[in-house]
Protein backbone atom coordinates (compact mmCIF):
# COMPACT_ATOMS: atom_id res chain seq x y z
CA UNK A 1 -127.07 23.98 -28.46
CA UNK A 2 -126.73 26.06 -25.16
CA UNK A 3 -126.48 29.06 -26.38
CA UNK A 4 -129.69 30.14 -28.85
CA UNK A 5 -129.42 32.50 -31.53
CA UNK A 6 -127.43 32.28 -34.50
CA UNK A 7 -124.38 29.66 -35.35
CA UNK A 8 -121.15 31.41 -36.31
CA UNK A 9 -118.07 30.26 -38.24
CA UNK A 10 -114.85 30.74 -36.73
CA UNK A 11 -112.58 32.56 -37.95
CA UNK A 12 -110.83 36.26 -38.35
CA UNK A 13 -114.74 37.65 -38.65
CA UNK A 14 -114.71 36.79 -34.94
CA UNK A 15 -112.89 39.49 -34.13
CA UNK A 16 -115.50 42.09 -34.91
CA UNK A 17 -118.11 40.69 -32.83
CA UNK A 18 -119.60 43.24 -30.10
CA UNK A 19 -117.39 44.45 -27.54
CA UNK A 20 -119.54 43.50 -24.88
CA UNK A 21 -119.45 41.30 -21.56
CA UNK A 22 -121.31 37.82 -22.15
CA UNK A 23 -120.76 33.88 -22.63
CA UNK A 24 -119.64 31.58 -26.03
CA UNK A 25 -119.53 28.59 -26.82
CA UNK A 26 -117.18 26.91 -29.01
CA UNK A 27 -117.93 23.71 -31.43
CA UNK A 28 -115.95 21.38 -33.44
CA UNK A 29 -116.72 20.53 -37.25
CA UNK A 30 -119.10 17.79 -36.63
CA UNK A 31 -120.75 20.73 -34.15
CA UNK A 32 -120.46 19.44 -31.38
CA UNK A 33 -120.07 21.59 -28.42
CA UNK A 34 -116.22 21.90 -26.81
CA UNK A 35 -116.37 24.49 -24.43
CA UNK A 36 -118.35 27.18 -22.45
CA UNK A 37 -116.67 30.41 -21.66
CA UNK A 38 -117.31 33.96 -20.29
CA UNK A 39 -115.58 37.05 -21.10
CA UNK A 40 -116.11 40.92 -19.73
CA UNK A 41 -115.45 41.62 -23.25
CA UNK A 42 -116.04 38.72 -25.80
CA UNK A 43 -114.48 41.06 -28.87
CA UNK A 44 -111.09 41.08 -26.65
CA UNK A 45 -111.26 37.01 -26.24
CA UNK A 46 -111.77 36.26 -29.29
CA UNK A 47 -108.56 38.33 -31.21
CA UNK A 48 -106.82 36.79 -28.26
CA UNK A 49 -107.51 33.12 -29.57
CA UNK A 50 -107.61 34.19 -33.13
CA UNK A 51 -103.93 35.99 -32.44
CA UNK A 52 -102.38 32.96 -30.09
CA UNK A 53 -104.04 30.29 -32.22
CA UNK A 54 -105.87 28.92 -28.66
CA UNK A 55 -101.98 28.83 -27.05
CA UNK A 56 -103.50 28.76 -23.59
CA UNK A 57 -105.05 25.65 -24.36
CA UNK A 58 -104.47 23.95 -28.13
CA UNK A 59 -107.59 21.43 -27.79
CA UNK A 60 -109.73 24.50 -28.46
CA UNK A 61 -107.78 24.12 -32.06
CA UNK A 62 -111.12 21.98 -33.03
CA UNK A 63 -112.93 25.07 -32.90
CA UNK A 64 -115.02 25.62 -36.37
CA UNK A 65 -118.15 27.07 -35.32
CA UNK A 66 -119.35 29.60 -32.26
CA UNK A 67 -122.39 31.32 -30.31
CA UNK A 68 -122.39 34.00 -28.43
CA UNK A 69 -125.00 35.60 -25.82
CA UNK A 70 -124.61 39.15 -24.16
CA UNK A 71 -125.64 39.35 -20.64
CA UNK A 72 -123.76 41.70 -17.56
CA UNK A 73 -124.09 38.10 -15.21
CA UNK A 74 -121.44 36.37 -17.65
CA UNK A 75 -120.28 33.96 -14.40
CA UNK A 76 -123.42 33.31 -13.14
CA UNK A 77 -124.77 32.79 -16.91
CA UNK A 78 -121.67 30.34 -17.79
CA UNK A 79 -122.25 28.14 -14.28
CA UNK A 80 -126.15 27.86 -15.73
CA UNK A 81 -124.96 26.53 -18.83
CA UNK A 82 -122.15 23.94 -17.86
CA UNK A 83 -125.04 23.11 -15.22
CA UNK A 84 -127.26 21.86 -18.26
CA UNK A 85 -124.80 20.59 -20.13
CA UNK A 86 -123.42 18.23 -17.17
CA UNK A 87 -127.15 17.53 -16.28
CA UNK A 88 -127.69 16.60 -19.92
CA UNK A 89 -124.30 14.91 -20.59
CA UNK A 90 -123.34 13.59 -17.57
CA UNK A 91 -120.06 15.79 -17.79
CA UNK A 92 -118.97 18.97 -18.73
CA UNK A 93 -117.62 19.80 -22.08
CA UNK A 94 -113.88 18.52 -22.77
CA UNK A 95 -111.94 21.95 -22.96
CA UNK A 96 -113.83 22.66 -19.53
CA UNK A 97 -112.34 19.95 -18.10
CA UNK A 98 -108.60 19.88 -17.22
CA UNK A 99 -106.21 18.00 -19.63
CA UNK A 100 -104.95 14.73 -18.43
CA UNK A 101 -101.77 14.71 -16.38
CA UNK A 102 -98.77 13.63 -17.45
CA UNK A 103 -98.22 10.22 -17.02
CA UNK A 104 -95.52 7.63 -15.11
CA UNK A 105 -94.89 5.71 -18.62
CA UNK A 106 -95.93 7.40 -21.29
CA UNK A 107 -95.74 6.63 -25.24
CA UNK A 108 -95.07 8.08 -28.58
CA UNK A 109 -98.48 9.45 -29.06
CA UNK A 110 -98.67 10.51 -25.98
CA UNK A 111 -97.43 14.75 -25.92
CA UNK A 112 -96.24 16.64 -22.58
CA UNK A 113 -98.85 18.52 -20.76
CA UNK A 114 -97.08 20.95 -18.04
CA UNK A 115 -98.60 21.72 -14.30
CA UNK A 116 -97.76 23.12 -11.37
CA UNK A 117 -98.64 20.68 -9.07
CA UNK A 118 -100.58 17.29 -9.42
CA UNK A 119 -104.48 19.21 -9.79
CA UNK A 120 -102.70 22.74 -11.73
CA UNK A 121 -102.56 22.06 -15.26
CA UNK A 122 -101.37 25.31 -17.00
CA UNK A 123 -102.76 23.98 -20.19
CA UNK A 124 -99.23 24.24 -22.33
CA UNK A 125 -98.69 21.49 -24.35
CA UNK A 126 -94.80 19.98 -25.85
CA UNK A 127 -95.15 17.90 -29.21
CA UNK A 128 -91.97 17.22 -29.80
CA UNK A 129 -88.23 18.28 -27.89
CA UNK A 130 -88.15 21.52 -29.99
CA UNK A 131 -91.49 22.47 -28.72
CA UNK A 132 -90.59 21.52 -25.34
CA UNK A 133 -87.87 24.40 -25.68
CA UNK A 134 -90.14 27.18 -26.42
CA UNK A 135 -92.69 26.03 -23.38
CA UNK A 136 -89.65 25.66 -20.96
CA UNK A 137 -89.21 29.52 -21.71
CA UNK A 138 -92.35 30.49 -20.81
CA UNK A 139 -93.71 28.44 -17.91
CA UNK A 140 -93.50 29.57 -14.53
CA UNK A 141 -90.25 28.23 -12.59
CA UNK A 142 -93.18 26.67 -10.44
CA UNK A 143 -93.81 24.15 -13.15
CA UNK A 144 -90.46 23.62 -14.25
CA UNK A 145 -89.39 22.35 -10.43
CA UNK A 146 -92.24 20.20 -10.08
CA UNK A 147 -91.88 18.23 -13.15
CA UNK A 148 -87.81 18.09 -12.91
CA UNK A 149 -88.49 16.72 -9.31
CA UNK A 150 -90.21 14.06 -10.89
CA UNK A 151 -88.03 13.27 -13.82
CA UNK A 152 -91.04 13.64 -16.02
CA UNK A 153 -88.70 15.68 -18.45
CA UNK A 154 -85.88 12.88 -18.82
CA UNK A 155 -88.41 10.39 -18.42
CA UNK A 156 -90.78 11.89 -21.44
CA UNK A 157 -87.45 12.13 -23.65
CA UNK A 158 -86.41 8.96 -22.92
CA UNK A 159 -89.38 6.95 -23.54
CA UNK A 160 -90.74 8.92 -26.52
CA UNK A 161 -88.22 10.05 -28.43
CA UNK A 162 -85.91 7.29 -27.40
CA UNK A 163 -83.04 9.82 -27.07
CA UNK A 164 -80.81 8.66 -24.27
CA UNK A 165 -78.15 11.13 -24.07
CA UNK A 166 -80.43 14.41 -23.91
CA UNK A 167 -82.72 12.40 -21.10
CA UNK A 168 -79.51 11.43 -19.06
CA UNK A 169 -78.07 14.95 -19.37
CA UNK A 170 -81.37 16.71 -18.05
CA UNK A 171 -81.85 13.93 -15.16
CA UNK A 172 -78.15 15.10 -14.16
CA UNK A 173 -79.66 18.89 -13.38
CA UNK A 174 -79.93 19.34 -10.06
CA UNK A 175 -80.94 23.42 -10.11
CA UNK A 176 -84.13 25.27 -8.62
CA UNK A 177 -85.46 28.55 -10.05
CA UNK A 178 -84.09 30.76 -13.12
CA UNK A 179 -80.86 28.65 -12.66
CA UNK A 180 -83.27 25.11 -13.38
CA UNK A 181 -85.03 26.61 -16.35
CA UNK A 182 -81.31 28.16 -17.85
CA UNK A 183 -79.95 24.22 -17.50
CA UNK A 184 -83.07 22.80 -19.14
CA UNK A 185 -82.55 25.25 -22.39
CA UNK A 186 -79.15 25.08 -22.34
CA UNK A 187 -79.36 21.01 -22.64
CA UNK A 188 -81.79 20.88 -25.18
CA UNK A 189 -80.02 23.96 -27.24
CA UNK A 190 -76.27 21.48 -27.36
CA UNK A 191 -77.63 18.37 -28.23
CA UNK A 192 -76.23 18.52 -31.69
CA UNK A 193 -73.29 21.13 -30.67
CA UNK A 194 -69.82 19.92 -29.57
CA UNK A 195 -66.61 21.44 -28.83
CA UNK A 196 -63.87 21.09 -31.03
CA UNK A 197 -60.45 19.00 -29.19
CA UNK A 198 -58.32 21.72 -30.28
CA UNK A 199 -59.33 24.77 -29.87
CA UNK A 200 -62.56 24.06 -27.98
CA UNK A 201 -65.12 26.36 -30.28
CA UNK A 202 -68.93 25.28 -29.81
CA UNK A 203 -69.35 23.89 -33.34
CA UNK A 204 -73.06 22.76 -35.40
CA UNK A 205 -72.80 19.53 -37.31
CA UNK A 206 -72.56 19.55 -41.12
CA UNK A 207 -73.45 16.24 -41.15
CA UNK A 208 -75.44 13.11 -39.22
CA UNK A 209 -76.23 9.82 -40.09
CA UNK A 210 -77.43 6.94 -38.15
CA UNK A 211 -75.04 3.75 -36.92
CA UNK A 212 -75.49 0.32 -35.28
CA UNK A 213 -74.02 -0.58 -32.13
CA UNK A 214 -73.81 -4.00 -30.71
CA UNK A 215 -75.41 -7.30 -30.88
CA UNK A 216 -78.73 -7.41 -30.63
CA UNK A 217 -80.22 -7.85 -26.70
CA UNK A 218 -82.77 -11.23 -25.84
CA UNK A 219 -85.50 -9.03 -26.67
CA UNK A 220 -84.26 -7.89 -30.05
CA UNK A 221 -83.07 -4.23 -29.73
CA UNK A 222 -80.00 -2.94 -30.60
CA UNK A 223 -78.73 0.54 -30.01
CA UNK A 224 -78.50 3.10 -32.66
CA UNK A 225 -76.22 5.88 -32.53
CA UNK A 226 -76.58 8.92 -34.14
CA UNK A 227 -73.30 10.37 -35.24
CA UNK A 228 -72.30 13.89 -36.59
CA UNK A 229 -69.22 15.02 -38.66
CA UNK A 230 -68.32 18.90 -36.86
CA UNK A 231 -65.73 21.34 -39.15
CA UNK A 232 -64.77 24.21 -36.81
CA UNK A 233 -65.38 26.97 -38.00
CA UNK A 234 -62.43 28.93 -35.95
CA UNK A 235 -59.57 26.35 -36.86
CA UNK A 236 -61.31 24.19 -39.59
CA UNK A 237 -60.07 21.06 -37.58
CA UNK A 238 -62.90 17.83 -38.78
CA UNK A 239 -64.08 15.94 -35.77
CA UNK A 240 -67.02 13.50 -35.21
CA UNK A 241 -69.07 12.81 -32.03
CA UNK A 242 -72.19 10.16 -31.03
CA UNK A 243 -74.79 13.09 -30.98
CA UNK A 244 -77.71 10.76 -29.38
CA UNK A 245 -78.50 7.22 -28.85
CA UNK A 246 -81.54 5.22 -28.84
CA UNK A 247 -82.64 1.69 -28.34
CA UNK A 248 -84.84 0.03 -31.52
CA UNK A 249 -86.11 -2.97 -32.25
CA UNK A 250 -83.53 -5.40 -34.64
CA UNK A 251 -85.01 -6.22 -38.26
């Protein structure tokens, strides 16, 4: 280990450790070493990951054991370490590396890393279109343009989650800035929602179920629609709608 002295467990004991500048390291249950950081006050750090659940970057989740060293040269102490490590290794630990960007054509296990340009990760992570929700809140408009410009959003829904209808809507948005991020939420808030034909109230589903569509294509798939039964709840009028659609394979 990098870092001698005692091995740690993680947990909510970490945040009573010293108050004091130095370096840590963080290890996974098999031990071995994730990640090298500094901190001008390693008590600070440590609530903050214990509090966020490692937010700012969720690979750190592996974290089961720590060390710790004091020292007033925490930046010049850390670039020793990662030094030995890389010298050692041949690279430097994985959570000291940036994530990997998102890709062109991605796949179902693949989850939605945000940057801000091509070499600025931000290290938020999207698991599933919910999550993608709360991040979109939260990123800088920055990220949210660059990504949109791409049609990694659409793109990322369409391929994973094989929902066609919420990837076509958010390829449609064509807005920069607070007006791009309120579009975004606003699409993946109404999925599910739909007016009602009379008197046009936004109305939740009481009910989905899945439906076939179509003869199958040369490769096998057939589309799937996912309809929902609606009862407003202003004029009690029963309506349903195709909520989402998405290609699978025929059985």
């Amino acid at each position: 280990m990098p870092i001698s002295g005692k091995t740690y467990v993680w947990g909510d004991r970490a945040k009573h450790v010293p108050e004091r500048t130095g370096v840590y390291a963080l290890y996974n249950e098999n031990k071995v070493l994730i990640y090298i950081g500094e901190s001008t006050s390693l008590r600070k750090k440590f609530i903050h990951y214990l509090d966020t659940n490692f937010s700012d970057d969720p690979r750190k989740r592996e974290t089961r054991y720590y060390t710790r060293e004091s020292t007033s040269k925490q930046e010049d102490r850390m670039k020793e370490l990662l030094d030995e490590y890389r010298q050692k290794h041949g690279k430097f630990p994985k959570c000291n590396l940036p994530p990997e960007p998102p890709k062109k054509e991605v796949d179902r296990k693949w989850e939605f890393y945000f940057y801000e340009d091509s070499d600025k990760p931000l290290c938020e992570v999207a698991f599933n279109p919910q999550d993608l929700r709360e991040k979109i809140k939260k990123v800088p408009v920055s990220s949210l343009e660059f990504h949109q410009k791409r049609g990694d959003f659409s793109r990322w829904i369409r391929s994973v989650f094989k929902n066609i209808q919420l990837a076509e809507a958010i390829e449609k948005i064509d807005k920069s800035g607070e007006n791009l991020r309120k579009e975004l939420l606003n699409s993946l808030d109404s999925t599910e929602k739909a007016a009602c034909p009379r008197c046009e109230t936004k109305t939740s589903p009481i009910k989905t179920w899945k439906k076939m569509a179509g003869r199958p294509t040369k490769t096998g798939e057939r589309i799937q629609h996912t309809m929902a039964h609606y009862k407003c709840l202003k004029c009690n009028k029963t309506f349903r709608r195709v909520i989402a659609k998405e290609k699978i394979k025929a059985s």
